[in-house]
PDB file of N, CA and C in Angstrom:
ATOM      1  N   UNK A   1     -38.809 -23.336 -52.568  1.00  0.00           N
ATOM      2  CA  UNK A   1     -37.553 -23.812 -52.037  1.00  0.00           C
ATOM      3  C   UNK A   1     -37.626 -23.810 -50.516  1.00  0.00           C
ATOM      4  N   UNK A   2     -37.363 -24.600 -50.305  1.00  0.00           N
ATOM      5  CA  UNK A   2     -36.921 -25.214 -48.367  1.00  0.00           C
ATOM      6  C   UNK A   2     -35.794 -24.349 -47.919  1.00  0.00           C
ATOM      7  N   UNK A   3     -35.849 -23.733 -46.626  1.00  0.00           N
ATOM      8  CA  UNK A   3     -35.063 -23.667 -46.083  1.00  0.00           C
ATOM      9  C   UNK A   3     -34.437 -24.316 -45.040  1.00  0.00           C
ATOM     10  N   UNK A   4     -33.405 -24.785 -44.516  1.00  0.00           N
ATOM     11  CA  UNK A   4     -33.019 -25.749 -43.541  1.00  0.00           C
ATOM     12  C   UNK A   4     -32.169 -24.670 -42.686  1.00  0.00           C
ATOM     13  N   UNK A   5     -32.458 -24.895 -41.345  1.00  0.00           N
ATOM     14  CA  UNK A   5     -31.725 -24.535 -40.143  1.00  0.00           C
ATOM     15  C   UNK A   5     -31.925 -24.958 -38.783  1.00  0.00           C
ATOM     16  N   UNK A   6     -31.599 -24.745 -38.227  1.00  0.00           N
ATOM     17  CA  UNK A   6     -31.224 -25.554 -36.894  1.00  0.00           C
ATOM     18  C   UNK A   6     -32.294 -24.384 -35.660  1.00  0.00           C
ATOM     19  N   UNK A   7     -33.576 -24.976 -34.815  1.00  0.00           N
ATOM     20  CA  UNK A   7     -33.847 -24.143 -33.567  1.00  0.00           C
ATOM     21  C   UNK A   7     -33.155 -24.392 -32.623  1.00  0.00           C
ATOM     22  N   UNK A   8     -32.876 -23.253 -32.180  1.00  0.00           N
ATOM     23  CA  UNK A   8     -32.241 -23.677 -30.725  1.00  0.00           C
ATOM     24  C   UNK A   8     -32.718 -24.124 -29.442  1.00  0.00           C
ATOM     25  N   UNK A   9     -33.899 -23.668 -29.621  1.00  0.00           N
ATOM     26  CA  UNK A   9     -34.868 -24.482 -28.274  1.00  0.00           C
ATOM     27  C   UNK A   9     -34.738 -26.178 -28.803  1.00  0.00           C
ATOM     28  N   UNK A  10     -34.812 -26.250 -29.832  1.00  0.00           N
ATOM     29  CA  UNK A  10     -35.189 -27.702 -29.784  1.00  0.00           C
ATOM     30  C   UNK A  10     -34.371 -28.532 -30.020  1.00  0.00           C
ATOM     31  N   UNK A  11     -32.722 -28.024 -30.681  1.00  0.00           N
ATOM     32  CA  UNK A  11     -31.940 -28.525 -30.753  1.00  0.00           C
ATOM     33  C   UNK A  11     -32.251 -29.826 -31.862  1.00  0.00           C
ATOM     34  N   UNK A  12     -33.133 -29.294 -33.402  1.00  0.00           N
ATOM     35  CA  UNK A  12     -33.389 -30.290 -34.134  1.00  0.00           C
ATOM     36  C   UNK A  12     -33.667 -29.765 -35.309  1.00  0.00           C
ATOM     37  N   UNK A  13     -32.665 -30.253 -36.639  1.00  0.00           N
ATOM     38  CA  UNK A  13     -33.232 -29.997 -37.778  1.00  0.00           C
ATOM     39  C   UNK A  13     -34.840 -29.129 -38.003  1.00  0.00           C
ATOM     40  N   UNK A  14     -34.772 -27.933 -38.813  1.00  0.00           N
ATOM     41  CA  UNK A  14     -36.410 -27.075 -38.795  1.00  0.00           C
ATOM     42  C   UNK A  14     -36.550 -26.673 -40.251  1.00  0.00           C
ATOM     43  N   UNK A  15     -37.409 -27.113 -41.168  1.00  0.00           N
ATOM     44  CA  UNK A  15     -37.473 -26.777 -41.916  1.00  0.00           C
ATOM     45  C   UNK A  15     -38.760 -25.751 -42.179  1.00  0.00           C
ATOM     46  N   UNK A  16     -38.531 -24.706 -43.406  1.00  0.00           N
ATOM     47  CA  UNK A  16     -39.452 -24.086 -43.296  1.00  0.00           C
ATOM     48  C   UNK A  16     -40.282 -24.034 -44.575  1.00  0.00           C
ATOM     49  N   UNK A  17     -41.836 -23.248 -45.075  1.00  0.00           N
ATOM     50  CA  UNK A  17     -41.854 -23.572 -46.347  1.00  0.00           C
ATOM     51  C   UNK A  17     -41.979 -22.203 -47.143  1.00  0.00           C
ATOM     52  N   UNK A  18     -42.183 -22.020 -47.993  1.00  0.00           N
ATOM     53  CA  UNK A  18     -42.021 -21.014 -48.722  1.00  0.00           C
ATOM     54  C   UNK A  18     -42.697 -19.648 -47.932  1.00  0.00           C
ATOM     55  N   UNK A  19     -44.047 -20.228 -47.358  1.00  0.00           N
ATOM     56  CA  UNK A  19     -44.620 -19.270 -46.518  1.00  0.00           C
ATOM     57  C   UNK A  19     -44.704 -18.852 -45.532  1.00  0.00           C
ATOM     58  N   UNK A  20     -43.563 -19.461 -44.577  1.00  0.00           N
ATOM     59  CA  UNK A  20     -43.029 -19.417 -43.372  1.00  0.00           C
ATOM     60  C   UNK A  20     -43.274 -20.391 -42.326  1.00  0.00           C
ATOM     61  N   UNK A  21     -44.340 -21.760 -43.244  1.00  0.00           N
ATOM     62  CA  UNK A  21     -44.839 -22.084 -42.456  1.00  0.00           C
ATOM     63  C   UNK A  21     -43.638 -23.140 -41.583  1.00  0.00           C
ATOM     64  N   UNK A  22     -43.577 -23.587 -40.348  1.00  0.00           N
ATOM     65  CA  UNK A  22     -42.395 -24.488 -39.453  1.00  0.00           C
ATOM     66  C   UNK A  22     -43.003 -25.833 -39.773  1.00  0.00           C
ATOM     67  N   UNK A  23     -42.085 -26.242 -40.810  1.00  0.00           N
ATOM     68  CA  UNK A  23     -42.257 -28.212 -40.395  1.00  0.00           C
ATOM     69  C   UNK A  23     -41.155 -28.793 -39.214  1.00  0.00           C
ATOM     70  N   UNK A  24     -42.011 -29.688 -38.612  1.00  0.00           N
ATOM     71  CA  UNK A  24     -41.083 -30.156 -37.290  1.00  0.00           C
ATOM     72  C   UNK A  24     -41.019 -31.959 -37.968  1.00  0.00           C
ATOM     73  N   UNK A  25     -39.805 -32.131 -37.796  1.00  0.00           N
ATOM     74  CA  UNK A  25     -39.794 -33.820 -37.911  1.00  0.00           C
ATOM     75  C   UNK A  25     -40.494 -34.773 -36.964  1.00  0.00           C
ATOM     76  N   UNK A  26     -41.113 -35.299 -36.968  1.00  0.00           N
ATOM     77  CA  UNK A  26     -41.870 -36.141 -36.356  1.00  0.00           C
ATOM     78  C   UNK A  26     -40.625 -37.299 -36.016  1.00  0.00           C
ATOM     79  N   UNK A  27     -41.135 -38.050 -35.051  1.00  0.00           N
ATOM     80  CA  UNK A  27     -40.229 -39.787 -34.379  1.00  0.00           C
ATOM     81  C   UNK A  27     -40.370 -40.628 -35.761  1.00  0.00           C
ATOM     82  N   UNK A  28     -41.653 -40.715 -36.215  1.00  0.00           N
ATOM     83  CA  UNK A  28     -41.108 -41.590 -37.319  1.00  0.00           C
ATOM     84  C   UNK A  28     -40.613 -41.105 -38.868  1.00  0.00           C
ATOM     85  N   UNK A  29     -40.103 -39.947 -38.987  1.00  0.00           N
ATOM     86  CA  UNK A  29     -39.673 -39.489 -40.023  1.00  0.00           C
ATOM     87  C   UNK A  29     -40.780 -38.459 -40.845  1.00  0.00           C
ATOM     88  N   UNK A  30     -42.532 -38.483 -40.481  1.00  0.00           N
ATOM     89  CA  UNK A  30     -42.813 -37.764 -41.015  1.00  0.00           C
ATOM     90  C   UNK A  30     -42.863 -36.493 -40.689  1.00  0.00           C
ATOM     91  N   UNK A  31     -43.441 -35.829 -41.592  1.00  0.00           N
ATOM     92  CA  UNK A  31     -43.532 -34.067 -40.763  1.00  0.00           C
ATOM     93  C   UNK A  31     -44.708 -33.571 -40.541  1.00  0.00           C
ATOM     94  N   UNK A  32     -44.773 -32.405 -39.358  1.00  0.00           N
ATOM     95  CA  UNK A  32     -46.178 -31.954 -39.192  1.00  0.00           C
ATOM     96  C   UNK A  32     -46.135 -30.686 -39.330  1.00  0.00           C
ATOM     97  N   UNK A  33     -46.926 -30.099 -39.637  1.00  0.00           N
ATOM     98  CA  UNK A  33     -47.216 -28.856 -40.072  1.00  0.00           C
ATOM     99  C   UNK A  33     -47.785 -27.829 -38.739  1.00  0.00           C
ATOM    100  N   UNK A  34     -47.297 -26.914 -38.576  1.00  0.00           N
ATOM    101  CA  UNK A  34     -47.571 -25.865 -36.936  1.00  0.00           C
ATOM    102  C   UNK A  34     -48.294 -25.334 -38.026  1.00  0.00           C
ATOM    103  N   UNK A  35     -49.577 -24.700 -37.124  1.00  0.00           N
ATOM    104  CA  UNK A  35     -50.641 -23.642 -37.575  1.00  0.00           C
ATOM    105  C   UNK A  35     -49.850 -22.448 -36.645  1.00  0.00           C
ATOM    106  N   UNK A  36     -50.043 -21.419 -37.257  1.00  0.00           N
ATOM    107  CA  UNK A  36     -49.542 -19.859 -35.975  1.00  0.00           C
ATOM    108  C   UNK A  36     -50.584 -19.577 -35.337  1.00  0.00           C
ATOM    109  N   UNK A  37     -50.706 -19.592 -34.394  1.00  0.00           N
ATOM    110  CA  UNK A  37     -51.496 -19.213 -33.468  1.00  0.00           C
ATOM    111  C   UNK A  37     -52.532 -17.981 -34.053  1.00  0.00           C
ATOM    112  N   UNK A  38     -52.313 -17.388 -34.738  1.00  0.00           N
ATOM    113  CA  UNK A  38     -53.038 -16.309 -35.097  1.00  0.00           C
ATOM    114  C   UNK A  38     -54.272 -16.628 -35.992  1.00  0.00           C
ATOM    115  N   UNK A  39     -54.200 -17.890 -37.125  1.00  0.00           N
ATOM    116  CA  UNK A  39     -54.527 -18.432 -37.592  1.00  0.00           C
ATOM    117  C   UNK A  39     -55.565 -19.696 -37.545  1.00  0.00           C
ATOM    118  N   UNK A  40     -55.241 -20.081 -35.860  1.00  0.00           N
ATOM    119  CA  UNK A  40     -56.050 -20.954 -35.242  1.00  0.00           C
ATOM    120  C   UNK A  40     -57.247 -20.473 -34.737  1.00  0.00           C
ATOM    121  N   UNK A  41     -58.556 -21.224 -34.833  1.00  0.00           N
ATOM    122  CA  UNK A  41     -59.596 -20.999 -34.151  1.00  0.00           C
ATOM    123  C   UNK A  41     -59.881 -21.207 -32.545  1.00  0.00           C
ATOM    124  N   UNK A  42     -58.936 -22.054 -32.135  1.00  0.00           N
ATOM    125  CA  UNK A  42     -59.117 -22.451 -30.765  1.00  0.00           C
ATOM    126  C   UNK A  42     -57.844 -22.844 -30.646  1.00  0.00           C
ATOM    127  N   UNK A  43     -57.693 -22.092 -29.101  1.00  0.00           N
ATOM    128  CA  UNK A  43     -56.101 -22.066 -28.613  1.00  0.00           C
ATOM    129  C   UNK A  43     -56.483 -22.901 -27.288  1.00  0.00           C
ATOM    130  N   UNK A  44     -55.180 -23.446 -26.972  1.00  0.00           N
ATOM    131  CA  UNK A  44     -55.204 -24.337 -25.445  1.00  0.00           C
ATOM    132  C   UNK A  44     -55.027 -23.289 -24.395  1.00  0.00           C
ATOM    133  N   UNK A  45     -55.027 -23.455 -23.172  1.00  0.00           N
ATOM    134  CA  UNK A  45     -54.859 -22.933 -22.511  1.00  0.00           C
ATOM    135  C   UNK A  45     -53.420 -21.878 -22.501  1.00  0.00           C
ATOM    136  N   UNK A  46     -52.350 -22.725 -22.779  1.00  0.00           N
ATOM    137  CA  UNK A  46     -51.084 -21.959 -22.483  1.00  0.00           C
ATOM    138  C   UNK A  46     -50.829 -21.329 -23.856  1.00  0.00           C
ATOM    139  N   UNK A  47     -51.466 -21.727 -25.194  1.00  0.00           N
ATOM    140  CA  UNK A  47     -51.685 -20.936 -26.212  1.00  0.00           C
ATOM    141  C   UNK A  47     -51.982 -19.801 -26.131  1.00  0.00           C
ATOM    142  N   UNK A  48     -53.367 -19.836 -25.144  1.00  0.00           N
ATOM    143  CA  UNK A  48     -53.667 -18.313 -25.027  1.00  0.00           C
ATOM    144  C   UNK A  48     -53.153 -17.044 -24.007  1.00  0.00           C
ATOM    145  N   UNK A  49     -52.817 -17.602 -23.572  1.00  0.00           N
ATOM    146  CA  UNK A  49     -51.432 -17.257 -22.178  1.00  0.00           C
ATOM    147  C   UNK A  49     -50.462 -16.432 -23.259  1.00  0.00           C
ATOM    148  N   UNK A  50     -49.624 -17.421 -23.825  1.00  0.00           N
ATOM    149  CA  UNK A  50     -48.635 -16.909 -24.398  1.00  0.00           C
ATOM    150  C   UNK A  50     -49.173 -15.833 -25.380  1.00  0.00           C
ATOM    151  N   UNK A  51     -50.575 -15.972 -25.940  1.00  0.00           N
ATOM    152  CA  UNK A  51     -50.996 -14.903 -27.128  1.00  0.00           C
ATOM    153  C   UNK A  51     -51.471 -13.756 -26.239  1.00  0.00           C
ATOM    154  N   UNK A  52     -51.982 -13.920 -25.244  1.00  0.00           N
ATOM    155  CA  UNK A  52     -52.919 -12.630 -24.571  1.00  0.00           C
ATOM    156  C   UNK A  52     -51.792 -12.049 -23.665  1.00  0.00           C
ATOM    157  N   UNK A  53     -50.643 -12.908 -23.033  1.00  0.00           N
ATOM    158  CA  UNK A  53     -49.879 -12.114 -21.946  1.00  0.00           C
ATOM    159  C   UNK A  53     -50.950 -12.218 -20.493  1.00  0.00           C
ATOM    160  N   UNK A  54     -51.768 -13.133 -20.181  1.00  0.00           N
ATOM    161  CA  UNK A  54     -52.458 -13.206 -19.291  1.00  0.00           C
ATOM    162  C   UNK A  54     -52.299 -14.442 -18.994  1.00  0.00           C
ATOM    163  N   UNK A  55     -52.227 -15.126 -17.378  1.00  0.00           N
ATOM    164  CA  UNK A  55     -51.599 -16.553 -16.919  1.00  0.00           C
ATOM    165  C   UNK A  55     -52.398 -17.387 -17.408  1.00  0.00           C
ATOM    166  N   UNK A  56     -51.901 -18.431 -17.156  1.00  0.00           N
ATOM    167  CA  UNK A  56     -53.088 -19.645 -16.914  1.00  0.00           C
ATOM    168  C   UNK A  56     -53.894 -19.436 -16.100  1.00  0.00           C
ATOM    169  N   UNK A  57     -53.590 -19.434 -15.070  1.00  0.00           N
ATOM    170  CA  UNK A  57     -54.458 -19.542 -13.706  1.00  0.00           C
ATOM    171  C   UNK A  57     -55.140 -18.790 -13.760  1.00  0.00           C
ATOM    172  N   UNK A  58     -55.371 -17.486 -14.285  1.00  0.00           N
ATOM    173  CA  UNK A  58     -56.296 -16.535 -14.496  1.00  0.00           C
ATOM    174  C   UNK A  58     -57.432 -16.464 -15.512  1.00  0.00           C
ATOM    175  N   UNK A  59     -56.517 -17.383 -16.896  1.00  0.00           N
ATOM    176  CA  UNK A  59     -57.330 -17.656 -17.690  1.00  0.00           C
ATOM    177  C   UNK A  59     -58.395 -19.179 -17.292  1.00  0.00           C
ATOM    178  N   UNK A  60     -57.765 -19.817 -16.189  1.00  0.00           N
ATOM    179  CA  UNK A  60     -58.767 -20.661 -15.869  1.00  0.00           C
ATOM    180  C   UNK A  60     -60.021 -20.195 -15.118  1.00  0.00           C
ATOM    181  N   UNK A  61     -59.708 -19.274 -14.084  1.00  0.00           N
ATOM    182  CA  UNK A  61     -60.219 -18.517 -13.028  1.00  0.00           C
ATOM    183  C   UNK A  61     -61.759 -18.425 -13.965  1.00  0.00           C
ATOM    184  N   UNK A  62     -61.444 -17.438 -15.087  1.00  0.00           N
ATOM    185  CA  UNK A  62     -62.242 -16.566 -15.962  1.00  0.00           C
ATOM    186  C   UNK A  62     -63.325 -17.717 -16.963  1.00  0.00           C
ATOM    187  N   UNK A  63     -62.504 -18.814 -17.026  1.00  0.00           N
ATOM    188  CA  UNK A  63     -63.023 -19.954 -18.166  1.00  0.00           C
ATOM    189  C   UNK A  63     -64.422 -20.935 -17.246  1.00  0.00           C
ATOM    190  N   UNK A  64     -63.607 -20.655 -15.811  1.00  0.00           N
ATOM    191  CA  UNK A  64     -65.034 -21.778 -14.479  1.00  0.00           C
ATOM    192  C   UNK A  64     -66.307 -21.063 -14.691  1.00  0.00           C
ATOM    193  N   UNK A  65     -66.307 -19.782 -14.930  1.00  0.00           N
ATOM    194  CA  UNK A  65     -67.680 -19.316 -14.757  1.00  0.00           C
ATOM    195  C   UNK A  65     -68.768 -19.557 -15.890  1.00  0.00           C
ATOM    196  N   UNK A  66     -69.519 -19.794 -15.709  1.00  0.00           N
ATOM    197  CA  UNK A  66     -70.714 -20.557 -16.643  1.00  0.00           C
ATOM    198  C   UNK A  66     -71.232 -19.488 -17.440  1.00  0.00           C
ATOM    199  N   UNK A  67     -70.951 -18.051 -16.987  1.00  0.00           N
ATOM    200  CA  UNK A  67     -71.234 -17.089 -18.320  1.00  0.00           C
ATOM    201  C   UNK A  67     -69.934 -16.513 -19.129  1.00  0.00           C
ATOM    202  N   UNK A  68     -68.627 -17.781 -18.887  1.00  0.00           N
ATOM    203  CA  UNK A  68     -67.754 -17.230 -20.027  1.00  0.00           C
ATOM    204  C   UNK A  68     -68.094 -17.696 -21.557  1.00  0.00           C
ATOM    205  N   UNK A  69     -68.097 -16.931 -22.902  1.00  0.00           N
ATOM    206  CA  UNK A  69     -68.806 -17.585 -23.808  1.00  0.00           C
ATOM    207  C   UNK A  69     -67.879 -17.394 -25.138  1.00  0.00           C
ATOM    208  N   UNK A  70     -66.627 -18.051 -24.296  1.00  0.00           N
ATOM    209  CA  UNK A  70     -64.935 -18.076 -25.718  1.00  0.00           C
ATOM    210  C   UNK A  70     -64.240 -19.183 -24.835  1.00  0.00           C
ATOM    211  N   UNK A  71     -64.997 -20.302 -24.397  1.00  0.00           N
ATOM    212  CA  UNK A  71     -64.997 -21.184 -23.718  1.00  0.00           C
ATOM    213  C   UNK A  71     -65.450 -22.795 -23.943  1.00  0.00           C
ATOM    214  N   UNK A  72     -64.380 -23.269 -24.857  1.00  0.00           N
ATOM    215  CA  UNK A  72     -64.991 -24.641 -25.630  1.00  0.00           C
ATOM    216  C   UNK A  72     -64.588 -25.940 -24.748  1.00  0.00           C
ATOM    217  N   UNK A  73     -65.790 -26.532 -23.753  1.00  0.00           N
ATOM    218  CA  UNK A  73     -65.368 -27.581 -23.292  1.00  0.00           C
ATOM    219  C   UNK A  73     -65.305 -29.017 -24.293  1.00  0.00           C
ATOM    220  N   UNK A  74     -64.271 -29.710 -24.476  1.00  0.00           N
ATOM    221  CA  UNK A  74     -63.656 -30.699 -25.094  1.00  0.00           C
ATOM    222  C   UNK A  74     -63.269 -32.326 -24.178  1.00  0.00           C
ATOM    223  N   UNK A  75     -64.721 -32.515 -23.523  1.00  0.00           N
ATOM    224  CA  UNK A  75     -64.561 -33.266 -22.550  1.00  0.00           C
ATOM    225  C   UNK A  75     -64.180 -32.807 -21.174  1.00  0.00           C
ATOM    226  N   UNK A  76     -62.758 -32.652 -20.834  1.00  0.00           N
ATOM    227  CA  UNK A  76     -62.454 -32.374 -19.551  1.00  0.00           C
ATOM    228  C   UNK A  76     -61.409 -31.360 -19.667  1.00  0.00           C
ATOM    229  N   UNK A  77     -61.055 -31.129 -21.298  1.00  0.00           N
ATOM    230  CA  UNK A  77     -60.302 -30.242 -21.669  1.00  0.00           C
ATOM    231  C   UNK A  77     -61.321 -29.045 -21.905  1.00  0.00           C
ATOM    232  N   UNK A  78     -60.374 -27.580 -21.774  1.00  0.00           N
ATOM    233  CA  UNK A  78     -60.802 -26.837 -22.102  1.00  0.00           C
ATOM    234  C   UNK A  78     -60.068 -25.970 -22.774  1.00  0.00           C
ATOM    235  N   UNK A  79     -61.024 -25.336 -24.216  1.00  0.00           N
ATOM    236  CA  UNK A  79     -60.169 -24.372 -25.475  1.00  0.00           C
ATOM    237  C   UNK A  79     -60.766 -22.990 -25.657  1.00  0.00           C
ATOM    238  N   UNK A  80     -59.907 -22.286 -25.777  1.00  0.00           N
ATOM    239  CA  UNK A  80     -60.364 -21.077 -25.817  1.00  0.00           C
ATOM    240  C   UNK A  80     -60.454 -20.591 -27.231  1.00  0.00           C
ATOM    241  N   UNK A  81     -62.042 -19.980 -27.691  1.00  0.00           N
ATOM    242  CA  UNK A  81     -62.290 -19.417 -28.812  1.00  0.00           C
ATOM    243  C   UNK A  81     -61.754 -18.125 -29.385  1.00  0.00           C
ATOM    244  N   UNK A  82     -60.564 -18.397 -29.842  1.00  0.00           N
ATOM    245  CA  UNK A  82     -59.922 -17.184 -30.513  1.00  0.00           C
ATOM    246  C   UNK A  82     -60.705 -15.860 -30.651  1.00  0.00           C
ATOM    247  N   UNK A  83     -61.633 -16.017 -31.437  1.00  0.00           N
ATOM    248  CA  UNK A  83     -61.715 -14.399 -32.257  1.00  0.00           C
ATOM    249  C   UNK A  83     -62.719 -13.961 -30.525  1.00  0.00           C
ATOM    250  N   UNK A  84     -63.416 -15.042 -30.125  1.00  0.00           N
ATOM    251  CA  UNK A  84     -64.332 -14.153 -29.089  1.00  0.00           C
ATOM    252  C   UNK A  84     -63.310 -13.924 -27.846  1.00  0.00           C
ATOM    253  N   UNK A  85     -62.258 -14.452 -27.869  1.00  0.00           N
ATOM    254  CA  UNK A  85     -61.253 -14.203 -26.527  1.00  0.00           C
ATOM    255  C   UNK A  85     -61.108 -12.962 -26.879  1.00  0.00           C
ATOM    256  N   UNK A  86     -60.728 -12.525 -28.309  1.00  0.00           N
ATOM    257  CA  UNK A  86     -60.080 -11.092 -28.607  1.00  0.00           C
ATOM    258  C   UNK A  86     -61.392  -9.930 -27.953  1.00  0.00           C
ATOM    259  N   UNK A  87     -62.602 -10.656 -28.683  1.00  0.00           N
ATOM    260  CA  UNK A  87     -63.733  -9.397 -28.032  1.00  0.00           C
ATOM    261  C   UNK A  87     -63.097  -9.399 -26.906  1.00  0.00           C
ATOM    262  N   UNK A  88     -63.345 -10.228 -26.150  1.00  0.00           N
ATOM    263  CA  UNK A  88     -63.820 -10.059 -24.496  1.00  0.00           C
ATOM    264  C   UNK A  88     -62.502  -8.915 -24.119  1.00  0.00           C
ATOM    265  N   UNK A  89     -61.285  -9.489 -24.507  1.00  0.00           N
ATOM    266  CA  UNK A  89     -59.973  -8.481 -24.158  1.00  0.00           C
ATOM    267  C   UNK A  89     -60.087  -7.463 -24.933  1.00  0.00           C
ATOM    268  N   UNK A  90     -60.833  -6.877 -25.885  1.00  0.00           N
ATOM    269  CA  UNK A  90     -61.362  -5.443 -25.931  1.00  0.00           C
ATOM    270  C   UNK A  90     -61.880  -4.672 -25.103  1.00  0.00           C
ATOM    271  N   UNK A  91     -63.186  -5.269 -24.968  1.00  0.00           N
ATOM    272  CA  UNK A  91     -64.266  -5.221 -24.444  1.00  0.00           C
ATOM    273  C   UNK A  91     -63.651  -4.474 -22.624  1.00  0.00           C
ATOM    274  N   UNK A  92     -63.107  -5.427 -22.091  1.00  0.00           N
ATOM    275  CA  UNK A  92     -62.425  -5.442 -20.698  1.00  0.00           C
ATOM    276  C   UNK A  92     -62.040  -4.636 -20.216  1.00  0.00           C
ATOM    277  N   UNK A  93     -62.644  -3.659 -19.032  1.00  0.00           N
ATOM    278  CA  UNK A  93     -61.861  -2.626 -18.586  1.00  0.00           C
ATOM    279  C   UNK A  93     -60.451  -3.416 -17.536  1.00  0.00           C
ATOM    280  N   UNK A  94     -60.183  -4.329 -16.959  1.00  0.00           N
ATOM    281  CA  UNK A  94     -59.681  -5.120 -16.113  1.00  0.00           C
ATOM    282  C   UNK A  94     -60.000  -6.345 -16.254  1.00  0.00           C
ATOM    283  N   UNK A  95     -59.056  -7.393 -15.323  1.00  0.00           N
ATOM    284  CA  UNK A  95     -59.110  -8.281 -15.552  1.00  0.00           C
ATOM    285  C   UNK A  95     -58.325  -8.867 -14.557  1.00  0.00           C
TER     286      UNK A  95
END
């Protein structure tokens, strides 16, 4: 069974599915399915921001150097490898 309610950030119909997962309505009526971040293999930049509590700008700082290796260049984009981001922020006395 669906649940229907309203987000307030987005100010738009949110449905959910049995497993919590968020369908968002799409422009032309279909729906897309959000992965949780926890779940994803590769986060964007501000993905991993928001998951680690560490900026962008810092996480870019850390991503330029040629021996970062949780660092997936995607052309001109760049994604950060989940499970090895987590090492490294173990690992890390500072940062």
């Amino acid at each position: 069974m669906k649940e229907v309610r309203v987000c307030e950030a987005m100010k738009s119909p949110v449905e959910t599915s049995s497993d919590g997962t968020v369908l968002h309505q799409q422009d032309g009526g279909t729906k897309s399915r959000q992965v949780p971040i926890w779940e994803k293999s590769n986060l964007t930049l501000e993905e991993a921001a928001a998951y680690s509590g560490i900026g962008i700008n810092k996480l870019r700082e850390i991503t330029n150097e040629d021996k970062c290796k949780f660092v997936l260049w995607v052309g001109n984009k760049r994604l950060i490898k989940r499970r090895l981001f987590d090492c490294f922020i173990e690992q890390a006395y500072s940062i």
